[in-house]
Protein backbone atom coordinates (compact mmCIF):
# COMPACT_ATOMS: atom_id res chain seq x y z
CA UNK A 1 19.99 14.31 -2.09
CA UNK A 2 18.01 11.99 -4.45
CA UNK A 3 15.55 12.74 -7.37
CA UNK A 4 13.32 10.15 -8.19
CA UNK A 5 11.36 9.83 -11.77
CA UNK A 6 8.64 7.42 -12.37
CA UNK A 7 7.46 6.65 -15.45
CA UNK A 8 5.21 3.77 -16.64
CA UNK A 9 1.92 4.65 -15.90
CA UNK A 10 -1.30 4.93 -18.29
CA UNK A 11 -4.40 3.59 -18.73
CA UNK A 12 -4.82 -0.43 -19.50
CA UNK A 13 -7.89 -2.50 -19.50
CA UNK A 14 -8.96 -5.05 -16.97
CA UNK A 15 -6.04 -8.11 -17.14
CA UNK A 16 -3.62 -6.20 -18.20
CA UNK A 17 -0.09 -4.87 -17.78
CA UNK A 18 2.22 -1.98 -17.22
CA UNK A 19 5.75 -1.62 -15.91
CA UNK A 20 6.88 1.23 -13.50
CA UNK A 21 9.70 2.30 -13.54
CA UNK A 22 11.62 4.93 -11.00
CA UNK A 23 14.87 6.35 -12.24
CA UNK A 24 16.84 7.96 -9.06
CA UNK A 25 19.81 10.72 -9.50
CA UNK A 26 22.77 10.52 -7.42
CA UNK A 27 25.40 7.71 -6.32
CA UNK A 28 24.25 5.38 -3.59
CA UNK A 29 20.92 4.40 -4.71
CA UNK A 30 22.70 0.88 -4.44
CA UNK A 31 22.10 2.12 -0.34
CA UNK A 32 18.63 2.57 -0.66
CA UNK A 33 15.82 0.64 0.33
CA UNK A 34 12.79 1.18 -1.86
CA UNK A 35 9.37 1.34 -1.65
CA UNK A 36 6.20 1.97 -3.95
CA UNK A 37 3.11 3.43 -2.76
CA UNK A 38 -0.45 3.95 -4.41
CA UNK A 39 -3.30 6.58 -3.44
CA UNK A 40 -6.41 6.57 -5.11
CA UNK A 41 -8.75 9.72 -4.33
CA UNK A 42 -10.19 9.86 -1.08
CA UNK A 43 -8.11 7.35 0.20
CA UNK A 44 -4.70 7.00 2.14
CA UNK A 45 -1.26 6.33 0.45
CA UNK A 46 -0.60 2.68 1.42
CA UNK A 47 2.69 0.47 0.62
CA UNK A 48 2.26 -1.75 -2.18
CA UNK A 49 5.84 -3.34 -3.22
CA UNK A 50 9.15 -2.91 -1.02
CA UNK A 51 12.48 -4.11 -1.45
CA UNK A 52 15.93 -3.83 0.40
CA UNK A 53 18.53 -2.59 -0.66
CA UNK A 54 20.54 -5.45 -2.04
CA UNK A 55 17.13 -6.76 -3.60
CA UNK A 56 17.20 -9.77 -1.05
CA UNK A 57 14.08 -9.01 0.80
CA UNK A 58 10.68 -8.15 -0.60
CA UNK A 59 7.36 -7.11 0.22
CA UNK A 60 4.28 -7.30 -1.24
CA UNK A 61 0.53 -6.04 -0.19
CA UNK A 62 -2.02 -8.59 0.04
CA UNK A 63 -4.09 -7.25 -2.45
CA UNK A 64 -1.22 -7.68 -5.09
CA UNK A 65 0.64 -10.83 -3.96
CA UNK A 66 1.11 -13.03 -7.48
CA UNK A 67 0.19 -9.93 -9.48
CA UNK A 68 2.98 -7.57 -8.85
CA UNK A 69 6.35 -7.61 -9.18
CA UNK A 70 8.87 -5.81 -7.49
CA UNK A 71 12.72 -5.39 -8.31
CA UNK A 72 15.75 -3.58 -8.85
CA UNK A 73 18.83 -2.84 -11.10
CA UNK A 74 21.32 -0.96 -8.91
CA UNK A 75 23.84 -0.44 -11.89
CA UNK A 76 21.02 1.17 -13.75
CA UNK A 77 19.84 3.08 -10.60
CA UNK A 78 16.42 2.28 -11.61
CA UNK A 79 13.45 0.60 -9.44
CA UNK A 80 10.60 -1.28 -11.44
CA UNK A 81 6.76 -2.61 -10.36
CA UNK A 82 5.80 -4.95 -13.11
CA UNK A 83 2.18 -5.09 -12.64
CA UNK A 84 -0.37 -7.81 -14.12
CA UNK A 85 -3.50 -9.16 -14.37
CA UNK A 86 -4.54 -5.77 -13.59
CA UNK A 87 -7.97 -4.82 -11.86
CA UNK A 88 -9.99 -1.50 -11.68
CA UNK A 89 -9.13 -1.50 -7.89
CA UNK A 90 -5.62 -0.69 -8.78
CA UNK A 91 -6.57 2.78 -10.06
CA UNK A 92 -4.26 5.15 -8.38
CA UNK A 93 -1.33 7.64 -8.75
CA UNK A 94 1.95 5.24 -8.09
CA UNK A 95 4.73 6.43 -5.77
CA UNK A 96 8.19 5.50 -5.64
CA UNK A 97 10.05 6.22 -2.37
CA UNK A 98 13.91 5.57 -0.76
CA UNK A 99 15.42 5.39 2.71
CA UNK A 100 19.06 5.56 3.13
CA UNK A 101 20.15 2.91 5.08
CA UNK A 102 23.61 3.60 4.43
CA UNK A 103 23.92 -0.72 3.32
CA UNK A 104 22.83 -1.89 6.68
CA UNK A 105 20.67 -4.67 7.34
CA UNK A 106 18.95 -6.18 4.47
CA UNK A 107 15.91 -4.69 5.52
CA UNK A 108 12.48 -3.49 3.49
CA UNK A 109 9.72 -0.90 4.51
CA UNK A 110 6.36 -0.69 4.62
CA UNK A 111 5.57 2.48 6.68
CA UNK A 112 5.61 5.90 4.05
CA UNK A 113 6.57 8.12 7.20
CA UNK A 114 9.96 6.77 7.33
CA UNK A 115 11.23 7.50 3.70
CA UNK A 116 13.56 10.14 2.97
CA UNK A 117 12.54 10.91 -1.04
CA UNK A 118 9.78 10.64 -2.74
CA UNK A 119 8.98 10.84 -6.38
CA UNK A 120 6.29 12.86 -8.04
CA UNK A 121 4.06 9.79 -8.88
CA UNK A 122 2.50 8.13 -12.08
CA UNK A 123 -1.11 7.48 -13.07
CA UNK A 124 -2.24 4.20 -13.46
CA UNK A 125 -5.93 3.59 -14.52
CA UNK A 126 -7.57 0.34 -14.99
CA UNK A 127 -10.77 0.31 -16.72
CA UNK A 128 -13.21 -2.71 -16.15
């Protein structure tokens, strides 16, 4: 079993910055791919950063390629999303997920329906 924590989120203007963070419980986070998610109101929770498990392979959304920044400290058991340049569009309650892949392949994931955990989320609001 994992618990994941984010933290991070708040309310920044237009062009700015916050970092995420997700702080997971238990051993083998080190075997987890990871994932973070966004869903504004009305809309669908869609990937927006993903990373394998070693941190080799990465992911990023269209709509926040160059802005975004995904990564991961493994000794720390802790996932981060440094965000920047940050537009009202981005408004939405931040997800971080993991999938046990037991150190297999080196793969990330884009698709929420095949994580195992799930955190409780963070706010982020951008105001224009």
């Amino acid at each position: 079993q994992v618990q994941l924590v984010e933290s991070g989120g708040g309310l920044v203007q237009a062009g700015g910055s916050l970092r995420l963070s997700c702080a997971a419980s238990g051993r083998t986070f080190s075997s987890y791919a990871m994932g973070w998610f966004r869903q504004a109101p009305g809309k669908e929770r869609n990937v927006v950063a993903a990373i394998s498990w070693s941190g080799s392979s990465t992911y990023y959304a269209d709509s926040v390629k160059g802005r975004f920044t995904i990564s991961r400290d493994n000794a720390k058991n802790t996932l981060y999303l440094q965000m920047n340049s940050l537009k009202p569009e981005d408004t939405a309650v931040y997800y971080c997920a993991a999938r046990d892949t037991g150190y297999s392949g080196s793969y990330y994931y884009t698709h929420s329906g095949v994580y195992d955990y799930w955190g409780q989320g963070t706010q982020v609001t951008v105001s224009s």
